[in-house]
C-alpha atoms as a PDB file:
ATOM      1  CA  UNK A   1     -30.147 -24.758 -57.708  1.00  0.00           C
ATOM      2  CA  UNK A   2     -31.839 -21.219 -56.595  1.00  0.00           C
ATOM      3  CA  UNK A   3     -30.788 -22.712 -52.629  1.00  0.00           C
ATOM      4  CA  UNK A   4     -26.991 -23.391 -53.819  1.00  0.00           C
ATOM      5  CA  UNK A   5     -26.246 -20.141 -55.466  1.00  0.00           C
ATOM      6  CA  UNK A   6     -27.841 -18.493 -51.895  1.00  0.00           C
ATOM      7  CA  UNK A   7     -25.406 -20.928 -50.379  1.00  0.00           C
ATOM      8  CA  UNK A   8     -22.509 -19.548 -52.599  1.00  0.00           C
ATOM      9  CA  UNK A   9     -22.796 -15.553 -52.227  1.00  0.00           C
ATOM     10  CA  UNK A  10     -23.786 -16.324 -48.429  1.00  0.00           C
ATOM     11  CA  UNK A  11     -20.115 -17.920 -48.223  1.00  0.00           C
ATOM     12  CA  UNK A  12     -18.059 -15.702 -50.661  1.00  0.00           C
ATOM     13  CA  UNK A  13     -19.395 -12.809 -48.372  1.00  0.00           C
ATOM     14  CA  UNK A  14     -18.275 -14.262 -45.081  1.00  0.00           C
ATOM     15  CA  UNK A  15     -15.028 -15.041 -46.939  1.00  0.00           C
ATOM     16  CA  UNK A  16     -14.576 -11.362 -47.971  1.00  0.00           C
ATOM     17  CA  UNK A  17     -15.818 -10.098 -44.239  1.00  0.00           C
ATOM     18  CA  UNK A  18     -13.041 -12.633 -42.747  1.00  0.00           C
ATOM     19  CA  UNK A  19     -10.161 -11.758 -44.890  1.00  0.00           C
ATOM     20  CA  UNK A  20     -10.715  -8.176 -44.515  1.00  0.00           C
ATOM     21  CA  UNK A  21     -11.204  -8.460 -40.756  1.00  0.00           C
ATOM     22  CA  UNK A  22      -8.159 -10.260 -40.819  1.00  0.00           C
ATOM     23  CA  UNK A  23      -5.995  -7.483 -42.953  1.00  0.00           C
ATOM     24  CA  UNK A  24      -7.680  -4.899 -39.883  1.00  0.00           C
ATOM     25  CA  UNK A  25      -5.969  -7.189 -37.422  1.00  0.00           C
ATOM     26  CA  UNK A  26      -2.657  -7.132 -39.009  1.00  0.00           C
ATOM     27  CA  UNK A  27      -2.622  -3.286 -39.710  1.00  0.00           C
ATOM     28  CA  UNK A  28      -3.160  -2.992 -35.920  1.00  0.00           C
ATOM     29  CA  UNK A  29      -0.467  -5.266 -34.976  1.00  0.00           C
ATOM     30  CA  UNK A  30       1.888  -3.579 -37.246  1.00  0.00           C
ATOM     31  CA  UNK A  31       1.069  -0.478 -35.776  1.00  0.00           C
ATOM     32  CA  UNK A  32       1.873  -1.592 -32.122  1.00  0.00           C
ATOM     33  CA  UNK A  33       5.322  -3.289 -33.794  1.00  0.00           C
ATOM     34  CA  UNK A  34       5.760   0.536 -34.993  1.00  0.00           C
ATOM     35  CA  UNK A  35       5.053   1.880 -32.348  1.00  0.00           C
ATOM     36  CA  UNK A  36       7.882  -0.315 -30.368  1.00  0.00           C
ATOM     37  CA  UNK A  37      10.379   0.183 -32.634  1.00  0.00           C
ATOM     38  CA  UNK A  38      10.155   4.163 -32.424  1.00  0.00           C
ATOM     39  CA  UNK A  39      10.041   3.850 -28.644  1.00  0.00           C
ATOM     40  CA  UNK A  40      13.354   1.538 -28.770  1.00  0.00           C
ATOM     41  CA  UNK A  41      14.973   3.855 -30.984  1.00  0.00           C
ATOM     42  CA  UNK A  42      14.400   6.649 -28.944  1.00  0.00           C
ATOM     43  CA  UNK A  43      16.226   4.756 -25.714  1.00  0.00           C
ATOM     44  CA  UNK A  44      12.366   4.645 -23.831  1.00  0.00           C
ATOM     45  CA  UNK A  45      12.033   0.847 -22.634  1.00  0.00           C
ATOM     46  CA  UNK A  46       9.079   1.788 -20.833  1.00  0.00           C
ATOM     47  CA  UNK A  47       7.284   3.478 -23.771  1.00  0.00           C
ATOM     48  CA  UNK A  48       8.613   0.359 -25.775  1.00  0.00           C
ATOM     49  CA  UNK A  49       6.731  -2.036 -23.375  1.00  0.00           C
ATOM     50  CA  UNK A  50       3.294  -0.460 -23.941  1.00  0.00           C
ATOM     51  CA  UNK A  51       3.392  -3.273 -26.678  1.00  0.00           C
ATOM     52  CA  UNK A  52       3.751  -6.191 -24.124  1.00  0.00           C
ATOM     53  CA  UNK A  53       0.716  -7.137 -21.842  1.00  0.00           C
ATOM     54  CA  UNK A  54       0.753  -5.551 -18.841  1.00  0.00           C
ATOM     55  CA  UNK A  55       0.586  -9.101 -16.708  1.00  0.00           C
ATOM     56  CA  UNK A  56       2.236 -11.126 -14.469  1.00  0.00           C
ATOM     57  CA  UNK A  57       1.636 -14.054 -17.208  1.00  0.00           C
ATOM     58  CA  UNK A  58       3.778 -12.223 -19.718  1.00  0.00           C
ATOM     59  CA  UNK A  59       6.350 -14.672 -20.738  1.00  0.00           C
ATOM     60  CA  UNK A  60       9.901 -13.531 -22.309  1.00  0.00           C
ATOM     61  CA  UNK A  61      12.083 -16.514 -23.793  1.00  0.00           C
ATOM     62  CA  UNK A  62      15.515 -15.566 -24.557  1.00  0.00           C
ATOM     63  CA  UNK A  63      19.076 -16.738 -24.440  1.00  0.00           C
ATOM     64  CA  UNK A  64      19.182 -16.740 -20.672  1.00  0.00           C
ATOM     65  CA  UNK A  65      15.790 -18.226 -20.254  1.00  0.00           C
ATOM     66  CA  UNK A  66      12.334 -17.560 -19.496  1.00  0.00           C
ATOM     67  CA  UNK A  67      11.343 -14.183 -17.999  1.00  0.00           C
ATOM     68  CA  UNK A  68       8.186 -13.940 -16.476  1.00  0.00           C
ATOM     69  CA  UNK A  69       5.806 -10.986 -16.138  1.00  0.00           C
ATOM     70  CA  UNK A  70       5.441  -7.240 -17.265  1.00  0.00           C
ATOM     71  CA  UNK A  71       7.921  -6.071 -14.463  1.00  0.00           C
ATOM     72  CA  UNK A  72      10.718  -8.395 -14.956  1.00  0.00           C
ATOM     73  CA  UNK A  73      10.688  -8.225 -18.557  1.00  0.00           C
ATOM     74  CA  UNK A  74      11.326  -4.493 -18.335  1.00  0.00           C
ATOM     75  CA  UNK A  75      13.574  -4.350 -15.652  1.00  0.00           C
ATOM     76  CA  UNK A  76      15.588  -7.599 -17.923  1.00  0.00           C
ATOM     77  CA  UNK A  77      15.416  -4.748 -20.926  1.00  0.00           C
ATOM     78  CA  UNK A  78      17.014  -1.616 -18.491  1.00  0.00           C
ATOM     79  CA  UNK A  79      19.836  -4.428 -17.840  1.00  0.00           C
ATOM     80  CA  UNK A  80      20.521  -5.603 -20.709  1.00  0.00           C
ATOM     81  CA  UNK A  81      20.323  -2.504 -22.844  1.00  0.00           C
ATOM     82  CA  UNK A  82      20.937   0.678 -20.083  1.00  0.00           C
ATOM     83  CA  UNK A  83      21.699   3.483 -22.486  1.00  0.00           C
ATOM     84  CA  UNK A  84      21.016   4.709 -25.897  1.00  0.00           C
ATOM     85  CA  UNK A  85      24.191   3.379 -27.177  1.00  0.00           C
ATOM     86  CA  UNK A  86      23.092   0.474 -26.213  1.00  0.00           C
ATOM     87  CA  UNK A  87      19.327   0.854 -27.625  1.00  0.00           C
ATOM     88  CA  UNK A  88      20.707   2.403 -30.540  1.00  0.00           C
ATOM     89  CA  UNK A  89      17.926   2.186 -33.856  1.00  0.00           C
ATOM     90  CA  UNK A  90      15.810  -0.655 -34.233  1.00  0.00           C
ATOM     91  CA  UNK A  91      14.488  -1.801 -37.505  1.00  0.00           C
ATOM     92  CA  UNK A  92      12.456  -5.141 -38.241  1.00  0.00           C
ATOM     93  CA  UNK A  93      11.849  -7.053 -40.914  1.00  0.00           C
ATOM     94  CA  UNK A  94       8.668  -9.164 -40.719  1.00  0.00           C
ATOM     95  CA  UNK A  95       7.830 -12.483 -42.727  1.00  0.00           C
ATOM     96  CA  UNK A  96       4.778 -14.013 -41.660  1.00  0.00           C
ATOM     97  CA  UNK A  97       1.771 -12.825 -39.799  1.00  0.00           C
ATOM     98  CA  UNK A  98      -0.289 -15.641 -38.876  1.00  0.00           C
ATOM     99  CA  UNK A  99      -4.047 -16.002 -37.321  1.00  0.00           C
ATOM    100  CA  UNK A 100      -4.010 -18.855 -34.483  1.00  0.00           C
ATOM    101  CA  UNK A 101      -7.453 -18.005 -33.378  1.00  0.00           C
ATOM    102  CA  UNK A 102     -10.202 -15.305 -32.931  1.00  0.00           C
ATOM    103  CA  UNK A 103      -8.284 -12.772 -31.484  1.00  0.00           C
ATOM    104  CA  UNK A 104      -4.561 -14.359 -31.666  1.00  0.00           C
ATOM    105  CA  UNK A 105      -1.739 -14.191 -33.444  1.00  0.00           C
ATOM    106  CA  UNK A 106       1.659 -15.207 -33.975  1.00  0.00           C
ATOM    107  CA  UNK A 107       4.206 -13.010 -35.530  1.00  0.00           C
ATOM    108  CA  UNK A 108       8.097 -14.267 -36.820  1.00  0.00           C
ATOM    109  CA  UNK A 109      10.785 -11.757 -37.705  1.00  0.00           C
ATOM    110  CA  UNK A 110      13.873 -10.371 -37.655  1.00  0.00           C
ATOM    111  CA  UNK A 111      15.401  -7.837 -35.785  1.00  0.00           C
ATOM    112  CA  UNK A 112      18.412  -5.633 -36.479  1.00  0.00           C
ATOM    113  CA  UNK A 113      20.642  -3.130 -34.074  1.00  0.00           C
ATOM    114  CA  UNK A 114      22.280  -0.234 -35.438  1.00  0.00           C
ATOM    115  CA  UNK A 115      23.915   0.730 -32.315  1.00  0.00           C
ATOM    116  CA  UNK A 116      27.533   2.050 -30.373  1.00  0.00           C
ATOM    117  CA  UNK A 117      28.135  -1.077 -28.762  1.00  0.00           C
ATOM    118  CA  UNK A 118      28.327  -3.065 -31.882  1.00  0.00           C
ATOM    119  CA  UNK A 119      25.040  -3.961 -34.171  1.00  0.00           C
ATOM    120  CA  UNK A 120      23.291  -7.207 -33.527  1.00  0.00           C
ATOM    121  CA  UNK A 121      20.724  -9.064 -35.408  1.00  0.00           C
ATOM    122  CA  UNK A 122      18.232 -12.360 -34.784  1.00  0.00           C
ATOM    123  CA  UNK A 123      14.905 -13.501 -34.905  1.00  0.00           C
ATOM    124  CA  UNK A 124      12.043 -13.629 -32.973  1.00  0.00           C
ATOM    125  CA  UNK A 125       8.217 -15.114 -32.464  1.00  0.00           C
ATOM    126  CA  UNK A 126       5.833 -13.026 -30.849  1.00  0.00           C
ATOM    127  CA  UNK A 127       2.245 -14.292 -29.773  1.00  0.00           C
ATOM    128  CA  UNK A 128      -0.092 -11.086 -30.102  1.00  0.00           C
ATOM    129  CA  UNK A 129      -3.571 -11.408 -28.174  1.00  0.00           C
ATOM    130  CA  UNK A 130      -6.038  -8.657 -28.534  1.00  0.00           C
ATOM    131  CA  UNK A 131      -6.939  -7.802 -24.815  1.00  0.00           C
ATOM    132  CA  UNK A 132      -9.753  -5.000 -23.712  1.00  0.00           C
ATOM    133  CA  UNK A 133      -9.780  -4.065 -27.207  1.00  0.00           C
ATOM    134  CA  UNK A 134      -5.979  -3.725 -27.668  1.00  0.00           C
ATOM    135  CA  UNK A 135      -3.092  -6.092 -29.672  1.00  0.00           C
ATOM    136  CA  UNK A 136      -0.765  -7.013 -26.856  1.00  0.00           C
ATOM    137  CA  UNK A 137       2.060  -9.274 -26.856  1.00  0.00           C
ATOM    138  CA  UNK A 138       1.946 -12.236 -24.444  1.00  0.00           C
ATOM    139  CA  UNK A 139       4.857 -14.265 -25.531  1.00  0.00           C
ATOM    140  CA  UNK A 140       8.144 -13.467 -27.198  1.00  0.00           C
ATOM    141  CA  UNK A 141      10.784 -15.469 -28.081  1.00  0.00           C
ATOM    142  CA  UNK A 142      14.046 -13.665 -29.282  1.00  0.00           C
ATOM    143  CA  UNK A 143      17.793 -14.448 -29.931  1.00  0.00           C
END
């Protein structure tokens, strides 16, 4: 009985130390998504891309396809959106946060653009690794 109770706190404290690593890991990742969405607000797509990993295997999946790459994800962003009336202010609206693995996650939300050109809205899925220490994305899917 003495070896079960052991068992018990032993477990209910690496619950505790999991869930609370796992709040730390979602603060973080909110603060990158903040972060991004000052940066886009502000009409600085490069500042805005500090968020995305910094690779060659960065993947972008949108309405016209896959992207791949740091480079060609940014230079798809300066197309697609080449002034501030364009840009215009970003807000999000996140719904789920999920853990896929030590030091992954996936994030699905929705986006909204207050902007010149006409607003626009839709949803996205982001995969968030933590690389060197820092949340990055690796994979977005928008529309």
């Amino acid at each position: 009985m003495k070896k079960l109770i052991i068992l018990f706190c032993l477990l209910s404290i690496f619950n505790t130390y999991s869930q609370s690593d796992e709040e730390t890991d979602k603060k973080a990742i909110h603060k990158v998504l903040k972060k991004q969405r000052l940066a886009w607000s502000d009409n600085d797509l490069e500042e805005f891309m500090e968020g995305y990993w910094k690779s060659d295997s960065l993947k972008f999946y949108g309405s016209n396809g896959v992207t791949y790459g740091w480079q060609n994800t940014l230079e798809r962003y300066q197309a697609a959106y080449p002034t501030k009336d364009h840009t215009g202010k970003l807000s999000f609206k996140i719904n789920d946060i999920s853990k896929i693995t030590e030091g992954a996650y996936y994030v699905l939300g929705e986006y909204h653009l207050k902007r010149e050109v006409g607003n626009a809205d839709g949803i996205f899925m982001l995969v968030f690794k933590k690389i060197d220490g820092d949340w990055k994305i690796i994979a977005d899917t928008s529309s």
